[in-house]
N, C-alpha and C. Protein backbone atom coordinates (compact mmCIF):
# COMPACT_ATOMS: atom_id res chain seq x y z
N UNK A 1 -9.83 -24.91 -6.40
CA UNK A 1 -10.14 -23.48 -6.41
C UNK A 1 -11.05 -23.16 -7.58
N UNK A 2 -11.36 -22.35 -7.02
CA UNK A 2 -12.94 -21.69 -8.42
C UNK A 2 -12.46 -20.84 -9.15
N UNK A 3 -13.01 -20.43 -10.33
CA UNK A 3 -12.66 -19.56 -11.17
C UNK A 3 -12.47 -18.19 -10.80
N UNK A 4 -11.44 -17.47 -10.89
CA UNK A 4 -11.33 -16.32 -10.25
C UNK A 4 -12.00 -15.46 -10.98
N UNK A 5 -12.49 -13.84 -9.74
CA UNK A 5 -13.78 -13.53 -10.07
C UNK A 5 -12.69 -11.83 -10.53
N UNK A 6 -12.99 -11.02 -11.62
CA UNK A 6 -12.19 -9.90 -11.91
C UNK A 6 -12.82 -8.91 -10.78
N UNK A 7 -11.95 -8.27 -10.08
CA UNK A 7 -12.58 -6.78 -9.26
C UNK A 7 -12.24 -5.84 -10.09
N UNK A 8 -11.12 -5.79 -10.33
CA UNK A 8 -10.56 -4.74 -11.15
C UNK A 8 -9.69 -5.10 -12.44
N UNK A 9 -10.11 -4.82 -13.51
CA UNK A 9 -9.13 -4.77 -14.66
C UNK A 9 -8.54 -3.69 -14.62
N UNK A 10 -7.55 -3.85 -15.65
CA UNK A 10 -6.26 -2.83 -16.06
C UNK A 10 -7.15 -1.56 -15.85
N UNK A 11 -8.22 -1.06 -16.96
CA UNK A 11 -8.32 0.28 -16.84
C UNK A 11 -9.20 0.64 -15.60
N UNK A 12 -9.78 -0.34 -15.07
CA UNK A 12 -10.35 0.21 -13.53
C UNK A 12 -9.51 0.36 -12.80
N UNK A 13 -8.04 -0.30 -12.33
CA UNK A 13 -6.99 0.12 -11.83
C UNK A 13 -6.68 1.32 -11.93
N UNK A 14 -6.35 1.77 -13.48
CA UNK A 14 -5.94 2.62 -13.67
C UNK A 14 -6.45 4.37 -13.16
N UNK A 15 -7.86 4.04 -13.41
CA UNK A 15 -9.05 5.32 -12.88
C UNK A 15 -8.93 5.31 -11.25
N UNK A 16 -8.84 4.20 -10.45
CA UNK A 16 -8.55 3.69 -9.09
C UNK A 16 -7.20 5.07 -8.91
N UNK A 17 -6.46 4.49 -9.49
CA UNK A 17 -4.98 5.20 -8.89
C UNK A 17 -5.17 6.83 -9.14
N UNK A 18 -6.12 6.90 -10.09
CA UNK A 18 -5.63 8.49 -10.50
C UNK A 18 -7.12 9.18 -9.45
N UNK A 19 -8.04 8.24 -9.44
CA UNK A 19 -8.56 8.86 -7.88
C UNK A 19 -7.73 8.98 -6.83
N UNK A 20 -7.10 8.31 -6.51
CA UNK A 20 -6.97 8.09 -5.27
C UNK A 20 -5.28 9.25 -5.19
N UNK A 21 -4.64 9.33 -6.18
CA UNK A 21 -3.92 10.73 -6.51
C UNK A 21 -4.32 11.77 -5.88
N UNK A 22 -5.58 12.39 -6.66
CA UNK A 22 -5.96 13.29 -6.71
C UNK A 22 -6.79 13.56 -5.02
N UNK A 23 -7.04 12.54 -4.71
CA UNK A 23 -6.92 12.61 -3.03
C UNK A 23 -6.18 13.37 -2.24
N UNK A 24 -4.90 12.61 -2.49
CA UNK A 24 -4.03 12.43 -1.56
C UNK A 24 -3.22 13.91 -2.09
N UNK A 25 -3.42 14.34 -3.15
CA UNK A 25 -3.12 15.42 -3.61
C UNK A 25 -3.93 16.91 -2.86
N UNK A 26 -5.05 16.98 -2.89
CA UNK A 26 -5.75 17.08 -2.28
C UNK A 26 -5.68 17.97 -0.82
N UNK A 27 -5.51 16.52 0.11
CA UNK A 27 -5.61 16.59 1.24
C UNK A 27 -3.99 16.87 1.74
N UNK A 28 -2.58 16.59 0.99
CA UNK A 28 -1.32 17.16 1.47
C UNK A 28 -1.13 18.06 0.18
N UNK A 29 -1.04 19.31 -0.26
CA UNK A 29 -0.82 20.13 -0.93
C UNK A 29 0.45 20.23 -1.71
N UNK A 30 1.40 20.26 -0.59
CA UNK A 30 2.78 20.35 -0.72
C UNK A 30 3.44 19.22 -1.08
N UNK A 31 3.80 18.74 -1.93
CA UNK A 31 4.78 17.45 -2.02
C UNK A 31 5.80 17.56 -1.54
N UNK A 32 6.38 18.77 -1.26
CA UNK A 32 7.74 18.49 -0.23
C UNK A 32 7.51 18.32 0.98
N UNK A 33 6.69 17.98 1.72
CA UNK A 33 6.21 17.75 2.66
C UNK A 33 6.15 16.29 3.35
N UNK A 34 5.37 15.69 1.94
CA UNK A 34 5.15 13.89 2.39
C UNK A 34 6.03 13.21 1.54
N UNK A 35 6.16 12.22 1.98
CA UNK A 35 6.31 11.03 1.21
C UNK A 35 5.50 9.57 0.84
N UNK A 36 5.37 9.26 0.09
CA UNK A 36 4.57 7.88 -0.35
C UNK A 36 5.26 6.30 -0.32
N UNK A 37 5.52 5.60 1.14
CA UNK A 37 6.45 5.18 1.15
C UNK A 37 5.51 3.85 0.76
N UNK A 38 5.79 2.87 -0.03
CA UNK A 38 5.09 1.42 -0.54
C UNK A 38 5.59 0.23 0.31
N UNK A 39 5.01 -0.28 0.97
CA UNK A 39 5.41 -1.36 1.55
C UNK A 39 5.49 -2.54 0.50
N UNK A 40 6.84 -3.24 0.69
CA UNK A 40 7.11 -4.52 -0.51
C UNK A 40 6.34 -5.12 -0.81
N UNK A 41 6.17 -5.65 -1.59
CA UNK A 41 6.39 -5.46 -2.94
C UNK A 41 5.04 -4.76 -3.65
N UNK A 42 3.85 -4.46 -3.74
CA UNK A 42 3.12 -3.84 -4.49
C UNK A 42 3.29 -2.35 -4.48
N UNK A 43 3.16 -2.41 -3.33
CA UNK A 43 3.04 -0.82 -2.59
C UNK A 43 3.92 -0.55 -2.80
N UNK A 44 5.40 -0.59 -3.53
CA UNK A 44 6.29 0.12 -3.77
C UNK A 44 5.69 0.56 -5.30
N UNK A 45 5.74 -0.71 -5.89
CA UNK A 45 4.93 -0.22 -7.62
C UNK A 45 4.31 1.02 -7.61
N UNK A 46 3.11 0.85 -6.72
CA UNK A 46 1.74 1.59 -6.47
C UNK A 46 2.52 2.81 -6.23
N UNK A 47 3.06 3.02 -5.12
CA UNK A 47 3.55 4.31 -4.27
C UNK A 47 4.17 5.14 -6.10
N UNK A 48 4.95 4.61 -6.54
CA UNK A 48 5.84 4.85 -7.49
C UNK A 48 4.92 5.70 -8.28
N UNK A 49 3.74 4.89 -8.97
CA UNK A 49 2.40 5.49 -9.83
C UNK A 49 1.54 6.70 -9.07
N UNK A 50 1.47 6.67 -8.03
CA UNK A 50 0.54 7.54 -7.34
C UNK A 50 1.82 9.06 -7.56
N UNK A 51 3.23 8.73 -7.27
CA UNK A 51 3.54 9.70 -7.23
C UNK A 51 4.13 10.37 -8.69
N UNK A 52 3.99 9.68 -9.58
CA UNK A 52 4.30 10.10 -10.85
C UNK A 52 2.38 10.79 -11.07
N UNK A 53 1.69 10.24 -10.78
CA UNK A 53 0.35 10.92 -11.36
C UNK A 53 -0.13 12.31 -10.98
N UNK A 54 0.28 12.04 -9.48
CA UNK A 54 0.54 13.48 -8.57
C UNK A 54 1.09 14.28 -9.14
N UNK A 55 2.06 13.84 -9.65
CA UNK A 55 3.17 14.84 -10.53
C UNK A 55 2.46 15.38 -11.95
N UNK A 56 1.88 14.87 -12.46
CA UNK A 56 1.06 15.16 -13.70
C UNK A 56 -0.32 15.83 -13.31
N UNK A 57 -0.59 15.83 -11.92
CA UNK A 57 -1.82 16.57 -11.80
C UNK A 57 -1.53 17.71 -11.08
N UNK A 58 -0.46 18.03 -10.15
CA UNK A 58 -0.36 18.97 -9.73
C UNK A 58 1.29 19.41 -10.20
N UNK A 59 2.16 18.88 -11.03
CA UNK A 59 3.37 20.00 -11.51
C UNK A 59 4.22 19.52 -10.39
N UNK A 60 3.97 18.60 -9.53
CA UNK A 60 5.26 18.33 -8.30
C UNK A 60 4.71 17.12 -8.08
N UNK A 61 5.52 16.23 -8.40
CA UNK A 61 5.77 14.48 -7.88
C UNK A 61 6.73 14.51 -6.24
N UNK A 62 5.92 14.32 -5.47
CA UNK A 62 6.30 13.57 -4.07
C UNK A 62 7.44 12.62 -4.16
N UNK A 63 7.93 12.48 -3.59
CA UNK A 63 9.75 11.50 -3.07
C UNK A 63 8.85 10.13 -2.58
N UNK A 64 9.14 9.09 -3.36
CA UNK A 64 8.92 7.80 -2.79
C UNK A 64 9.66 7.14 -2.32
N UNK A 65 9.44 5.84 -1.11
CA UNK A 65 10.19 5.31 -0.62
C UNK A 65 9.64 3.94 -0.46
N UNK A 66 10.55 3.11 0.71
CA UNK A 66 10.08 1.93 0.20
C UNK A 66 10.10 1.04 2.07
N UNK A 67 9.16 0.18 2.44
CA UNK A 67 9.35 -0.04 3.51
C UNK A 67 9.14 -1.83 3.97
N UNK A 68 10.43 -2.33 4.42
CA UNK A 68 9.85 -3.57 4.48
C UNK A 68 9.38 -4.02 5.78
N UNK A 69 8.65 -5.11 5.95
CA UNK A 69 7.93 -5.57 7.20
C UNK A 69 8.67 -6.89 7.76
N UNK A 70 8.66 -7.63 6.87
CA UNK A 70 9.51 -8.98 7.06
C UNK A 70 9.38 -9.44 8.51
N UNK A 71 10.37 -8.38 9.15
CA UNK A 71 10.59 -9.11 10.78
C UNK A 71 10.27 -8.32 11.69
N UNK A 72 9.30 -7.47 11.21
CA UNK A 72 8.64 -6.32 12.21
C UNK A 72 6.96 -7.05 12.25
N UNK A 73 6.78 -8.39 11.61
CA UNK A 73 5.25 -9.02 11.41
C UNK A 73 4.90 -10.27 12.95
N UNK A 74 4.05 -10.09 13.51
CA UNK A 74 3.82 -10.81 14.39
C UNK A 74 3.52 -12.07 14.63
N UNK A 75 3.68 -12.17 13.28
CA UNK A 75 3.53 -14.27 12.98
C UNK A 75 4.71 -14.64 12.68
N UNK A 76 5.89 -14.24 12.71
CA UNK A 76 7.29 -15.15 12.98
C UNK A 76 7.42 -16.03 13.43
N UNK A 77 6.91 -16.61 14.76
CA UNK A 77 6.82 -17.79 15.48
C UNK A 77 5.78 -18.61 14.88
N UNK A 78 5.04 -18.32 14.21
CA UNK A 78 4.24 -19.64 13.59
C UNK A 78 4.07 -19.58 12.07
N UNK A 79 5.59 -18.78 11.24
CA UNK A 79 4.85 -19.37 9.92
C UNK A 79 6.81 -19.90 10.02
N UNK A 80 6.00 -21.41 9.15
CA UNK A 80 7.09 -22.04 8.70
C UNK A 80 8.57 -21.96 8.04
N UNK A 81 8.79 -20.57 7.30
CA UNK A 81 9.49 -20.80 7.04
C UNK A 81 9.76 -18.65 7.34
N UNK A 82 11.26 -18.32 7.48
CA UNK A 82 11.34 -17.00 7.64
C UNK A 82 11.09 -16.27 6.34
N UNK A 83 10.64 -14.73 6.49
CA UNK A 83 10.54 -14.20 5.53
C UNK A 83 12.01 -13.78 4.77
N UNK A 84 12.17 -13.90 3.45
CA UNK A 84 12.90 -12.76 3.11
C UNK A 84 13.11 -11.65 3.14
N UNK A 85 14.20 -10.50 3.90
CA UNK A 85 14.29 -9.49 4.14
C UNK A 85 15.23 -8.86 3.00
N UNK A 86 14.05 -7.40 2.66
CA UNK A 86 14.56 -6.86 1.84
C UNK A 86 14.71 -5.36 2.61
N UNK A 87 15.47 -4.40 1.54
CA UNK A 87 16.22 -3.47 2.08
C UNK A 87 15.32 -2.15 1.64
N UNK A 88 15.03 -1.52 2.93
CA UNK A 88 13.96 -0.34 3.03
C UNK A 88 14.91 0.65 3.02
N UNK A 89 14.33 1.66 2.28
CA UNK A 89 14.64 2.71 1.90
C UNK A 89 13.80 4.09 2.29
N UNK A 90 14.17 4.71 3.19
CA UNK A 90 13.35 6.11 4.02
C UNK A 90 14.15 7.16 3.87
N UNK A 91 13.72 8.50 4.10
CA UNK A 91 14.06 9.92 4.05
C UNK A 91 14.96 9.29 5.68
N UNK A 92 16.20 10.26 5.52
CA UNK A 92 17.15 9.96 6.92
C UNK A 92 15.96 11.09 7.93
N UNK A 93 15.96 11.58 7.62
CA UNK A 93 15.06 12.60 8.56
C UNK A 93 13.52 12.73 8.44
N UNK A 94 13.19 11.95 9.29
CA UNK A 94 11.43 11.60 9.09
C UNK A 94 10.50 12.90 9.95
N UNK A 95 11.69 13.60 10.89
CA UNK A 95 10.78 14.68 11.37
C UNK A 95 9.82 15.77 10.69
N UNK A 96 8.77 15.52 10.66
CA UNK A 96 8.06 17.03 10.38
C UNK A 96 7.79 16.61 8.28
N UNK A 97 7.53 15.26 8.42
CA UNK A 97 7.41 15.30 7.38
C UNK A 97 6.10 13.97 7.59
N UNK A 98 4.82 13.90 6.02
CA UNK A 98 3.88 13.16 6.63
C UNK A 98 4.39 11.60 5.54
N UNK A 99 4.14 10.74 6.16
CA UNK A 99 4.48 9.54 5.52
C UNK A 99 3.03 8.87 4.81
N UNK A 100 2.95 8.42 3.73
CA UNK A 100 1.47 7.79 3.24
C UNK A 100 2.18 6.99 2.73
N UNK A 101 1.52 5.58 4.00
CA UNK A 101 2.04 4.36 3.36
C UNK A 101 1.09 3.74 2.54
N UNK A 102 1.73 3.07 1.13
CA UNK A 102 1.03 2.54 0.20
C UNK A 102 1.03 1.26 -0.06
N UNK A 103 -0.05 0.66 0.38
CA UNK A 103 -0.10 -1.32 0.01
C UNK A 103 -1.28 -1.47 -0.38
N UNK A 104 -1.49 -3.09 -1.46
CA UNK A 104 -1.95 -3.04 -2.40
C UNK A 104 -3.60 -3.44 -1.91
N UNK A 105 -3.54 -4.64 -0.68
CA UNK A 105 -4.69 -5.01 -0.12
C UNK A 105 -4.65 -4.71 1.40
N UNK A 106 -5.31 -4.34 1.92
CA UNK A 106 -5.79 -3.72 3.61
C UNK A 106 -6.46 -4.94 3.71
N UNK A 107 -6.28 -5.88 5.03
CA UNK A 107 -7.09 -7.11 5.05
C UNK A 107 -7.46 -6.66 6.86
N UNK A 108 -6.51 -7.52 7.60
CA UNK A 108 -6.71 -7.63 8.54
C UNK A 108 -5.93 -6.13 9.65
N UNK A 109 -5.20 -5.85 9.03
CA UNK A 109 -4.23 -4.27 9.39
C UNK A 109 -3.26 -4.66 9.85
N UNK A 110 -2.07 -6.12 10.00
CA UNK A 110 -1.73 -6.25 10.62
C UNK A 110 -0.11 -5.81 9.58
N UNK A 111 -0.17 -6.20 9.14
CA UNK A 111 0.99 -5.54 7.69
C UNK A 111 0.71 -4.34 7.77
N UNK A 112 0.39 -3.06 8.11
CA UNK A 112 -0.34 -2.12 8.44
C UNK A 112 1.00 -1.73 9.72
N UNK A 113 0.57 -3.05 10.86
CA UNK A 113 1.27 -2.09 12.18
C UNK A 113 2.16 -2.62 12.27
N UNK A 114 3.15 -3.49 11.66
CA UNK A 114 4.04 -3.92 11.25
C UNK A 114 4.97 -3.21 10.65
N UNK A 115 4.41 -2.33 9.40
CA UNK A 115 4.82 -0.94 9.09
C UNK A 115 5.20 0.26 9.76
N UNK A 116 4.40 0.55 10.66
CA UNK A 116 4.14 1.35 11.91
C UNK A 116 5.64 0.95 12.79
N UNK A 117 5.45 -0.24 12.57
CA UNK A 117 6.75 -0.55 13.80
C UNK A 117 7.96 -0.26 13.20
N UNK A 118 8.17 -0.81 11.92
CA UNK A 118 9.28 -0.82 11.13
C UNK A 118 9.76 0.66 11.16
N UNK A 119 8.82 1.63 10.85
CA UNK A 119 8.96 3.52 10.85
C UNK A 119 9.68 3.88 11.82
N UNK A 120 9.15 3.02 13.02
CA UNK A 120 9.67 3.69 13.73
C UNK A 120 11.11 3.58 14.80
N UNK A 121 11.10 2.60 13.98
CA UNK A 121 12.54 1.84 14.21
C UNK A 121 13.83 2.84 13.43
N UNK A 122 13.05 3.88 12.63
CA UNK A 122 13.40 4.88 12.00
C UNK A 122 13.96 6.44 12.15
N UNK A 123 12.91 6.08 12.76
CA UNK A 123 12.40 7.78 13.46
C UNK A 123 11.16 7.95 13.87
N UNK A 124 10.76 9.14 13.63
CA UNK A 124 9.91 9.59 14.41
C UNK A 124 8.79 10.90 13.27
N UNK A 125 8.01 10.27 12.37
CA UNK A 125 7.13 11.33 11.44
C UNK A 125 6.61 12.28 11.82
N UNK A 126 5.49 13.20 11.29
CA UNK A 126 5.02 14.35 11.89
C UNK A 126 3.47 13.33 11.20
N UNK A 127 3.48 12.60 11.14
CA UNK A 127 1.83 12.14 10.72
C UNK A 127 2.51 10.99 9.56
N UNK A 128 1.62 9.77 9.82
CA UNK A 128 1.36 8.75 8.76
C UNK A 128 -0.16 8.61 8.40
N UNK A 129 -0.13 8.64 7.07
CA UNK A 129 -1.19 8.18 6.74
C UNK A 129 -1.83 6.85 5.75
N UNK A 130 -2.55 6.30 5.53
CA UNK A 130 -2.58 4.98 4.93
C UNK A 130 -3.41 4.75 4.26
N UNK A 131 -2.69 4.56 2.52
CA UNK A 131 -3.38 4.23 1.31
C UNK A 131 -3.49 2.89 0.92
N UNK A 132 -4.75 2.23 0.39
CA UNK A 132 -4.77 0.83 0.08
C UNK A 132 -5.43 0.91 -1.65
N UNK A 133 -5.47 0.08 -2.01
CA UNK A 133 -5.82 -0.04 -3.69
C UNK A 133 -7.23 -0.55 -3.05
N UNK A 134 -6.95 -1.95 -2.67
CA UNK A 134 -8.49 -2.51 -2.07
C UNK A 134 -8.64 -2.36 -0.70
N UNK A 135 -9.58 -2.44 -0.16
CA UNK A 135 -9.87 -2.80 1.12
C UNK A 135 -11.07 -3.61 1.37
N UNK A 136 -10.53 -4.68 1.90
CA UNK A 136 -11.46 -6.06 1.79
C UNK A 136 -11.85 -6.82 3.12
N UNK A 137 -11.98 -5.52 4.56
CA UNK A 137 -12.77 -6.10 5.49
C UNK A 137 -11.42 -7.14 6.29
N UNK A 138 -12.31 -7.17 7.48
CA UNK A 138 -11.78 -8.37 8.56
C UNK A 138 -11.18 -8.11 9.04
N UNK A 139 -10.56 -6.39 9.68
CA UNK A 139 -10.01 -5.85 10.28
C UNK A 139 -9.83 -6.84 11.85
N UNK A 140 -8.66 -6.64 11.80
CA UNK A 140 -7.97 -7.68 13.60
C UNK A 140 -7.70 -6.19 14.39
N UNK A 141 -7.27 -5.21 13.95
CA UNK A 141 -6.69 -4.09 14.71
C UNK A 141 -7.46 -3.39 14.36
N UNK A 142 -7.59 -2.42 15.12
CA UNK A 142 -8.20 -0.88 15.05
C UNK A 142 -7.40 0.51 13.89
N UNK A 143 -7.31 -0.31 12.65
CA UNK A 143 -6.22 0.43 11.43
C UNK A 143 -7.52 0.57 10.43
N UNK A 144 -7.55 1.70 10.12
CA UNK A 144 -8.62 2.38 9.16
C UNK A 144 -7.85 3.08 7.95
N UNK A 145 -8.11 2.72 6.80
CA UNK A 145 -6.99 3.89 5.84
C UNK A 145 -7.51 5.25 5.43
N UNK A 146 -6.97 6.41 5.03
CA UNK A 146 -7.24 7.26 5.05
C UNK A 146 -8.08 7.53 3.32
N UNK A 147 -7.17 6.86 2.49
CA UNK A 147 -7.84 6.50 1.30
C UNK A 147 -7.84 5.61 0.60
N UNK A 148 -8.93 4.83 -0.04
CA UNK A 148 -9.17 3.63 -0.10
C UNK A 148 -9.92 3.75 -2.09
N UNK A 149 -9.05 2.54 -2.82
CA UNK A 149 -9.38 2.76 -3.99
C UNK A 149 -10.88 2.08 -4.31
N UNK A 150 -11.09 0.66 -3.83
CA UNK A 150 -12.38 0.36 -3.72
C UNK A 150 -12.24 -0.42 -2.57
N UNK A 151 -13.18 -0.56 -1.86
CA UNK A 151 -13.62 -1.41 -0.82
C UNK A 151 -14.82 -2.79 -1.53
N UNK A 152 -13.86 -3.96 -1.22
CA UNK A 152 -15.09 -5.06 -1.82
C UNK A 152 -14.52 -5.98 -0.45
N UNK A 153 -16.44 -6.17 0.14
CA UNK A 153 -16.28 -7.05 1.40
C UNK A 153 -16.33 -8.47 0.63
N UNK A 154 -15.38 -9.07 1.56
CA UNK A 154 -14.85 -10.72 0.93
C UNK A 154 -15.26 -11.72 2.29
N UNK A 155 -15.28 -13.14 1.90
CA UNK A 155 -15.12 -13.97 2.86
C UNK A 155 -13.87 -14.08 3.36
N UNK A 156 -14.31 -13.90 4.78
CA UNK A 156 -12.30 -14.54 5.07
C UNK A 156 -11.41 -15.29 4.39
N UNK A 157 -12.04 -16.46 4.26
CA UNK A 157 -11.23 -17.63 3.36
C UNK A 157 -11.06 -17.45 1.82
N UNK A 158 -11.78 -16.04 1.16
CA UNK A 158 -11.36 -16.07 0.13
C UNK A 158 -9.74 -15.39 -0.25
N UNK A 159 -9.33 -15.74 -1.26
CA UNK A 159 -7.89 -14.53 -1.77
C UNK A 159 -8.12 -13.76 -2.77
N UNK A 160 -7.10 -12.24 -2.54
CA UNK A 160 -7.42 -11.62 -2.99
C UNK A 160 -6.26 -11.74 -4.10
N UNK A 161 -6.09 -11.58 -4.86
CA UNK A 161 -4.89 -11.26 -5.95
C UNK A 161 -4.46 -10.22 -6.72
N UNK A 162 -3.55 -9.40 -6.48
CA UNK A 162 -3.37 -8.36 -7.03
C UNK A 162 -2.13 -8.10 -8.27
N UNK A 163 -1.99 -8.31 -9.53
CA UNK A 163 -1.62 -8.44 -10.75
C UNK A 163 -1.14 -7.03 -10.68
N UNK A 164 0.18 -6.81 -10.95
CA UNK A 164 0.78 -5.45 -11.21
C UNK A 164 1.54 -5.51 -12.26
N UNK A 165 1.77 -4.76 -13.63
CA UNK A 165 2.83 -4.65 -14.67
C UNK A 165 4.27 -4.77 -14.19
N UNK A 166 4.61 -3.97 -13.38
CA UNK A 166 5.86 -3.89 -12.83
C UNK A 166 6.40 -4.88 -11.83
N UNK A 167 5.63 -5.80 -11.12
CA UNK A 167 6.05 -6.69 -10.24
C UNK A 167 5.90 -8.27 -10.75
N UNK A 168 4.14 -8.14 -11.45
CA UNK A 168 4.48 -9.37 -12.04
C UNK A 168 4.27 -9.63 -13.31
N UNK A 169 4.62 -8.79 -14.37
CA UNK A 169 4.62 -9.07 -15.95
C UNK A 169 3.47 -8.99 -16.13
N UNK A 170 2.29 -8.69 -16.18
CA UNK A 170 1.21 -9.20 -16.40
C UNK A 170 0.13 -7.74 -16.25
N UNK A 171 -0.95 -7.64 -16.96
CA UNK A 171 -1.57 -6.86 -17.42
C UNK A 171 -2.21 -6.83 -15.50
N UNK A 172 -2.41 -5.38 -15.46
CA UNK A 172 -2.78 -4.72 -14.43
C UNK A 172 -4.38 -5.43 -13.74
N UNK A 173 -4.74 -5.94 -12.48
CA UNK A 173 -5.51 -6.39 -12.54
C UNK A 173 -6.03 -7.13 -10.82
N UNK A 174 -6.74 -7.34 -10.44
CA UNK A 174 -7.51 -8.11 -8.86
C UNK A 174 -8.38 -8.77 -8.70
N UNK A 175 -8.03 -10.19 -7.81
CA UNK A 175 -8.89 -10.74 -8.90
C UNK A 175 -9.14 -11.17 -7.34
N UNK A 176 -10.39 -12.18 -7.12
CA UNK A 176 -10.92 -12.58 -6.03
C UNK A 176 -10.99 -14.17 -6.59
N UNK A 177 -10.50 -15.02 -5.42
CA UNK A 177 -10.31 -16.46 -5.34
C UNK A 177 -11.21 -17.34 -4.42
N UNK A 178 -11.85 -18.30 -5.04
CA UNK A 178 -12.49 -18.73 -4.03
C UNK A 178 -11.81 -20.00 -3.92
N UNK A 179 -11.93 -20.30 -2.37
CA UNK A 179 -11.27 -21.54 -2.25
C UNK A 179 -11.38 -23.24 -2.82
């Protein structure tokens, strides 16, 4: 593998999230309204920050939640070994309320409708909408996010890496891998 290439350091992260806040702030007014639910493991971090910043920009922090995919993902039958399932956490009553799910890289969308499925194994929202930190191309499904922190087109075969304080010790950061 090649030297990994920086997309984002700590404080470009940081300007990343408080755009992408002020978005989502924005465009749902009301924080009692939505929720920012993070799909495991980044997107819970993320969801967590977006809604504490929200809270500092508009005087009301949004209810976060947390959503896992594990066995709602369509490659069960061909990856080797099962995922670990962890324990999702949602509003009991999803009616009439908008969900913005938060994950860290948007690749192919398929973790995306995986999510979608998992929700709704739930209930039933009044609108989801879908936040990514990166979005890095090669869409398989017809899943578009609603707000997007940067978009950097990648080779398929490259990886993307996403460095979070809270998940993995380590100074905030995305890094691109070549094979």
């Amino acid at each position: 593998m090649g030297e990994p290439t920086v997309l984002l350091d700590s404080d470009a992260v940081s300007s990343t999230l408080n755009r992408l806040a002020s978005e989502i702030a924005a465009r749902n007014p009301d924080p009692v309204s939505y929720v920012l639910v993070g799909v495991l493991l980044r997107g819970v971090a993320l969801a967590e920050r977006l809604a504490k910043l929200i809270g500092e920009q508009t005087g009301r922090a949004p209810r976060t939640a947390s959503i896992d995919v594990s066995m709602h993902r369509d490659d069960l039958s061909i990856r080797r070994r099962l995922p670990s399932v962890r324990e999702t956490k949602l509003p009991l009553e999803l009616n009439n309320l908008t969900l913005i799910l938060v994950d860290d890289v948007l690749f192919t969308g398929r973790t995306c409708r995986a999510a979608l499925d998992a929700i709704n194994s739930f209930g039933r929202p009044a609108r989801i909408q879908l936040a990514a930190l990166l979005d890095r191309g090669h869409r398989e499904l017809p899943i578009q996010p609603d707000y997007v922190g940067k978009a950097f087109p990648t080779q398929r075969q490259q990886l993307v890496r996403v460095r979070l304080q809270e998940t993995d010790h380590e100074p905030d950061s995305v890094l691109l891998i070549d094979p």
